[in-house]
N, C-alpha and C. Protein backbone atom coordinates (compact mmCIF):
# COMPACT_ATOMS: atom_id res chain seq x y z
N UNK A 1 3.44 8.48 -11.43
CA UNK A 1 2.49 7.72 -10.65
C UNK A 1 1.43 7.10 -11.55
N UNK A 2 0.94 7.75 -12.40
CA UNK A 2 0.56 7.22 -13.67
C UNK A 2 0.94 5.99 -14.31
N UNK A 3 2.02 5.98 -14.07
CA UNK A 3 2.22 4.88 -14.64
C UNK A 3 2.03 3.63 -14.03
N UNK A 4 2.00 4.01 -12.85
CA UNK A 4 1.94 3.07 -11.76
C UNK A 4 0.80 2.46 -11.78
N UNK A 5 -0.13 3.02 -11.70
CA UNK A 5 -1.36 2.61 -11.65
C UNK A 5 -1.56 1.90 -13.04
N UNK A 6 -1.24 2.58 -14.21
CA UNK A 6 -1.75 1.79 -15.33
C UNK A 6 -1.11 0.67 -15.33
N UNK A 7 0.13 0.15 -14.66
CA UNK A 7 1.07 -1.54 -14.28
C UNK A 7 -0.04 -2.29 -13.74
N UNK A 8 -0.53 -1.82 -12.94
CA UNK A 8 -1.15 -2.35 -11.82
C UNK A 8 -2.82 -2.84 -12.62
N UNK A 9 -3.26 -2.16 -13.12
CA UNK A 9 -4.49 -2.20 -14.22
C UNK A 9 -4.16 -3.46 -14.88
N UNK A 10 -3.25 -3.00 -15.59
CA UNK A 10 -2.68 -3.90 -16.72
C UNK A 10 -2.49 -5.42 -16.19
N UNK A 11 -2.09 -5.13 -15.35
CA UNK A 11 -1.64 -7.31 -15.05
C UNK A 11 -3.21 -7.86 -14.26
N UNK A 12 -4.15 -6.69 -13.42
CA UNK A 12 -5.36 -7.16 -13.09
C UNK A 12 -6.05 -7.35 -14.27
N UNK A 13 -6.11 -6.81 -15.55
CA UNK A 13 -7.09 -7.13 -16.53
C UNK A 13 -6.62 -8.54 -17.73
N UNK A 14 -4.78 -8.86 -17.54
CA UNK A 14 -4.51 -9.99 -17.72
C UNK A 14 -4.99 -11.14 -17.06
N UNK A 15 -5.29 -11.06 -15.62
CA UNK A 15 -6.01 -12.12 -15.31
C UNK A 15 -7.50 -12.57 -15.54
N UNK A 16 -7.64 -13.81 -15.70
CA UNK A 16 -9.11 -14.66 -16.08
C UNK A 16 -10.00 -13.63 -15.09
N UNK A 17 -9.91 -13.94 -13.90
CA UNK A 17 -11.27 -13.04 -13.22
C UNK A 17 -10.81 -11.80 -12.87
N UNK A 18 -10.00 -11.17 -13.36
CA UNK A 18 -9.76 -10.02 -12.81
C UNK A 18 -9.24 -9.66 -11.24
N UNK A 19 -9.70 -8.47 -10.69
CA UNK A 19 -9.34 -8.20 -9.79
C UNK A 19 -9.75 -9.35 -8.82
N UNK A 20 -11.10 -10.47 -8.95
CA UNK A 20 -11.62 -11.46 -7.94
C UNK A 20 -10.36 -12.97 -7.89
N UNK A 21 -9.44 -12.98 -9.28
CA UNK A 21 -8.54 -13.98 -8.93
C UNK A 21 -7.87 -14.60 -7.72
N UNK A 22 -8.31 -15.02 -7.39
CA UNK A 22 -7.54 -16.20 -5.98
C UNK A 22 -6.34 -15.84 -5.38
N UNK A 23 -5.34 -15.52 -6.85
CA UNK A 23 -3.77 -15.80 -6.96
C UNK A 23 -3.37 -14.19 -6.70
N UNK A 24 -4.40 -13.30 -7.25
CA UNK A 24 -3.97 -12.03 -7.26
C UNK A 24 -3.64 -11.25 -6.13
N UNK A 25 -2.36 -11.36 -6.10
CA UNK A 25 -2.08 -9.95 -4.51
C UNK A 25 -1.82 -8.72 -4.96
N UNK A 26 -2.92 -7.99 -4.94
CA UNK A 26 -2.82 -6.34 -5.46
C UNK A 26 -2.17 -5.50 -4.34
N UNK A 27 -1.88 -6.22 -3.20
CA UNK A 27 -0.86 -4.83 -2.00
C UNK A 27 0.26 -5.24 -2.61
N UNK A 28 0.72 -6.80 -2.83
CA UNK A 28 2.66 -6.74 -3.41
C UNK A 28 2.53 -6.66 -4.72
N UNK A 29 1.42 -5.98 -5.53
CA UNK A 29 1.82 -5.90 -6.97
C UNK A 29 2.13 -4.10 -6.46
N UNK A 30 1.46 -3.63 -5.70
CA UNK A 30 1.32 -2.56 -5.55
C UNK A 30 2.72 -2.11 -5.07
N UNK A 31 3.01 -2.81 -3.75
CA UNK A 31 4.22 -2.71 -3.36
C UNK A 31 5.55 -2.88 -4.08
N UNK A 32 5.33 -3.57 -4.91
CA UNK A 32 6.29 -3.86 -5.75
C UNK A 32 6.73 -2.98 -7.08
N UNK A 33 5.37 -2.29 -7.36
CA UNK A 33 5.53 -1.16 -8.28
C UNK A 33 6.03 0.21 -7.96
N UNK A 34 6.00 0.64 -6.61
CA UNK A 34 6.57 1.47 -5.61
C UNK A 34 7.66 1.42 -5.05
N UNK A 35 8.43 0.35 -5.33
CA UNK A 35 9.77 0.00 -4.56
C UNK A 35 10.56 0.20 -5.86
N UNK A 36 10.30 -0.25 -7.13
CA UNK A 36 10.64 -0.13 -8.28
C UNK A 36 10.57 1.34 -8.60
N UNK A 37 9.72 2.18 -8.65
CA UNK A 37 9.70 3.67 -9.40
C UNK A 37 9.83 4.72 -8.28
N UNK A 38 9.83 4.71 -6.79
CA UNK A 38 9.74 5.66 -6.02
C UNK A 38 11.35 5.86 -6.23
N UNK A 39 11.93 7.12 -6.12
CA UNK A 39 13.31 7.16 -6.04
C UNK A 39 13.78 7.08 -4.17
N UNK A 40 14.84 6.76 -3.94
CA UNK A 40 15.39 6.38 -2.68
C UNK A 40 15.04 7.20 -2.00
N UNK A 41 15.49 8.39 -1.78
CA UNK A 41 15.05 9.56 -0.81
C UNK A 41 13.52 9.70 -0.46
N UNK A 42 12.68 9.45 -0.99
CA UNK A 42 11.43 9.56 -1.42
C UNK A 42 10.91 9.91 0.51
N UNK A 43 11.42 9.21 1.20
CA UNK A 43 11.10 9.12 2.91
C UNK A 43 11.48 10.71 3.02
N UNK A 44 12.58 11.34 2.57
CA UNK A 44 12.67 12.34 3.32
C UNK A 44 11.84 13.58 2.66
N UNK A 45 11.71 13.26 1.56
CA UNK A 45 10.72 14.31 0.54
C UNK A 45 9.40 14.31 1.06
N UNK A 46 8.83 13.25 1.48
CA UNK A 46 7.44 13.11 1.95
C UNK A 46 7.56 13.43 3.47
N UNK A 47 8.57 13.15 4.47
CA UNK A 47 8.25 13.74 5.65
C UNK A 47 7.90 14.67 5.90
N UNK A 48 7.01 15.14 6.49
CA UNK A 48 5.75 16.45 7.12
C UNK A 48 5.93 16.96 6.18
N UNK A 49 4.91 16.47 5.05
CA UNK A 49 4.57 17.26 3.32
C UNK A 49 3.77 16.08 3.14
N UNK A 50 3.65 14.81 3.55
CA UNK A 50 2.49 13.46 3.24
C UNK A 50 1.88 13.05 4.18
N UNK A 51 0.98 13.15 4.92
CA UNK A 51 -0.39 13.34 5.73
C UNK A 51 -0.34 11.89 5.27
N UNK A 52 -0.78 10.50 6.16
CA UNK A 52 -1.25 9.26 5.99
C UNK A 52 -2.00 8.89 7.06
N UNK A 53 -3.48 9.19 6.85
CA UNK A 53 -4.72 8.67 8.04
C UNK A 53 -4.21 7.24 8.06
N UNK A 54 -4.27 6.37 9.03
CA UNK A 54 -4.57 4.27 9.08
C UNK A 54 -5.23 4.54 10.54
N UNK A 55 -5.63 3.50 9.99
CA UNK A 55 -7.08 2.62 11.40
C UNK A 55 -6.00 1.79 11.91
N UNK A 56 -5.73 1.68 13.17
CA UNK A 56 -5.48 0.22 13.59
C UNK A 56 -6.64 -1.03 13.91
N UNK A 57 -6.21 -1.58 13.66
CA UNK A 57 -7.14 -3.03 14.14
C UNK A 57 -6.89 -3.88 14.62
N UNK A 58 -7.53 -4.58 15.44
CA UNK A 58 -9.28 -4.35 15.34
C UNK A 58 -9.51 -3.26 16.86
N UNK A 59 -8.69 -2.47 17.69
CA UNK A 59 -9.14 -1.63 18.02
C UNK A 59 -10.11 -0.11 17.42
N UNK A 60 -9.93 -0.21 15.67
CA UNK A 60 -10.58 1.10 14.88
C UNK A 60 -9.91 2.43 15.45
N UNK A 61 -8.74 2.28 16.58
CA UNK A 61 -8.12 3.57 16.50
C UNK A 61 -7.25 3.90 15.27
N UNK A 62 -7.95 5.70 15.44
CA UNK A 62 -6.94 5.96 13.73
C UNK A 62 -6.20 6.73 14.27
N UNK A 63 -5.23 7.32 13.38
CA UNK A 63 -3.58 7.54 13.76
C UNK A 63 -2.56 7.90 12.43
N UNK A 64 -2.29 9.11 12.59
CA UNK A 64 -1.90 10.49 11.62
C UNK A 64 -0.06 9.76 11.24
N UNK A 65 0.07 9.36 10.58
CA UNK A 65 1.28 9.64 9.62
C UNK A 65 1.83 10.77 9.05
N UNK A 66 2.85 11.11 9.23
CA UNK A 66 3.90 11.77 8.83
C UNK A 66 5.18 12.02 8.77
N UNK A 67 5.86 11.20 9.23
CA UNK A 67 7.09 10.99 9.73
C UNK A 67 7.92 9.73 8.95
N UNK A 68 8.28 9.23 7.90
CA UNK A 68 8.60 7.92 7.46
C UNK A 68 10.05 7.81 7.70
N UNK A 69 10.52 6.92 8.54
CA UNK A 69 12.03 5.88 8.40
C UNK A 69 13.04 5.82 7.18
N UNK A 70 12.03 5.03 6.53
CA UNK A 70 12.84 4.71 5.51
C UNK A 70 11.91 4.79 4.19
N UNK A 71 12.02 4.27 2.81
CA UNK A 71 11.85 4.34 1.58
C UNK A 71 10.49 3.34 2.22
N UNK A 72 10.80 1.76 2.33
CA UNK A 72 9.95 0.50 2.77
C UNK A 72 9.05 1.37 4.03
N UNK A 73 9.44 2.33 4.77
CA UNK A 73 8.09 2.66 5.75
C UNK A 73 7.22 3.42 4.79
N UNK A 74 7.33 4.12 4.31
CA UNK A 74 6.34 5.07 3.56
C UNK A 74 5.51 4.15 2.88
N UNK A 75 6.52 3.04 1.64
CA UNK A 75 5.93 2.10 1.40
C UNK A 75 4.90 1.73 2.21
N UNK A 76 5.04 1.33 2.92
CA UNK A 76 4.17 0.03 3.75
C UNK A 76 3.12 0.85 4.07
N UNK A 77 3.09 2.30 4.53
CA UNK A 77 2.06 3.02 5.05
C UNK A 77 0.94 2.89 3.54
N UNK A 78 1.37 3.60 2.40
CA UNK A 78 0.93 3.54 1.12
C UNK A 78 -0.27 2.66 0.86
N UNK A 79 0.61 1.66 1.16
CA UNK A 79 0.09 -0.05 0.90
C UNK A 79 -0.99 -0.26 1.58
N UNK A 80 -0.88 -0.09 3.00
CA UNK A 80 -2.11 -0.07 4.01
C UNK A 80 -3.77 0.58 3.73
N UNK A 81 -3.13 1.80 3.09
CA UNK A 81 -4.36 2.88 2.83
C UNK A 81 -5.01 2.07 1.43
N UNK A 82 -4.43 1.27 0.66
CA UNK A 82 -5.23 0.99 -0.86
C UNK A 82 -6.07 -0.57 -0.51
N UNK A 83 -5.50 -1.52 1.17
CA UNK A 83 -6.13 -2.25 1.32
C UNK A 83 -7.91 -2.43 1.35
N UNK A 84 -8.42 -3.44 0.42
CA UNK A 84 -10.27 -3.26 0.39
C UNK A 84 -10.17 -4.57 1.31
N UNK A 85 -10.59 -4.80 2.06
CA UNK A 85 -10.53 -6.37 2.69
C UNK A 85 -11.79 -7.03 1.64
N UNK A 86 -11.01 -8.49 1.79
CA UNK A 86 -12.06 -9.83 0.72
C UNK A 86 -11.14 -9.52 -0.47
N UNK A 87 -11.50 -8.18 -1.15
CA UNK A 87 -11.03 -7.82 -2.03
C UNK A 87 -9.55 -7.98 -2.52
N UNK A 88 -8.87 -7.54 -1.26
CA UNK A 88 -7.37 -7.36 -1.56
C UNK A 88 -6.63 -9.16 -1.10
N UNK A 89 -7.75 -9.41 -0.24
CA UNK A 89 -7.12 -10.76 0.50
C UNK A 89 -8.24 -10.40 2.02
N UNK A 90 -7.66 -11.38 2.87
CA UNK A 90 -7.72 -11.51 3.86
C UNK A 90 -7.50 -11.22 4.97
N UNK A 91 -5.91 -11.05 4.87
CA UNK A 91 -4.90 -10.94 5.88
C UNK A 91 -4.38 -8.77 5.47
N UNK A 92 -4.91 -8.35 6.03
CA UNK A 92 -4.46 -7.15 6.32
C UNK A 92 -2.76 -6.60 6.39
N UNK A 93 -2.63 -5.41 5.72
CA UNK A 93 -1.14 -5.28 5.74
C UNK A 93 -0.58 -4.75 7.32
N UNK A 94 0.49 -4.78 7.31
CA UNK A 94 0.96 -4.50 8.64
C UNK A 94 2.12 -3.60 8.62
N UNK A 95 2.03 -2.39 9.23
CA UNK A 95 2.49 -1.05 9.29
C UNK A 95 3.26 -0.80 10.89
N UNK A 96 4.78 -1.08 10.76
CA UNK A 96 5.27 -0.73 12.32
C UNK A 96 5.00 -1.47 13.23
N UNK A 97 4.67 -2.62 12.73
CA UNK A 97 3.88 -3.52 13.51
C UNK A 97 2.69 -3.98 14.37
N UNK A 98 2.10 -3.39 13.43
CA UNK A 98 0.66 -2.97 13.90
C UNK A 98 -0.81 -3.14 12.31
N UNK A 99 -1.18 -4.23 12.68
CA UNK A 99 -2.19 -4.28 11.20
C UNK A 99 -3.24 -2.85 11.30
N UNK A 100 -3.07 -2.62 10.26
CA UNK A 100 -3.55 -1.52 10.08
C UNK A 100 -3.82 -1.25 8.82
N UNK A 101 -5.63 -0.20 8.84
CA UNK A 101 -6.02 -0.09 7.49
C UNK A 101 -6.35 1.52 7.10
């Protein structure tokens, strides 16, 4: 996971403004570094053993994760929790179909 994060460092401090770049999408660099190093099973290893709080929005109801589908659900839950809004973008990730932070 380490390493993960230092990928993710690494291509934000290649860019001119850093993490404030325009161009920069830190949920699909994120996502993308997780789809790459998580191994396949990873959904069933983390089911009821990975606790994932998300807010829905814009109701602010929150709502307990534990249960993941597939490899891409866990993903996506992941992804949701590291969203900063402005920061990350604009447009909020979307979890089960439901934007959520």
């Amino acid at each position: 996971m380490l390493e993960i994060a230092l990928g993710v460092v690494y291509v934000i401090k290649s860019k001119k403004l850093g993490i404030f770049d325009p161009f920069l999408r830190i949920s699909q660099l994120i996502k993308k570094y997780l789809e790459n190093n998580l191994p396949e099973n990873i959904h069933e290893l983390c089911t009821d053993r990975l606790f994932i709080n998300l807010t829905e929005f814009p109701s602010r109801k929150p709502f307990l994760v534990s249960k993941y589908h597939c490899k891409s659900d866990l993903i996506d839950a992941i992804v949701c929790t590291t969203f900063i809004p402005i920061i990350f973008g604009f447009i909020p990730p979307i979890f089960r179909g439901k934007v959520s932070l």
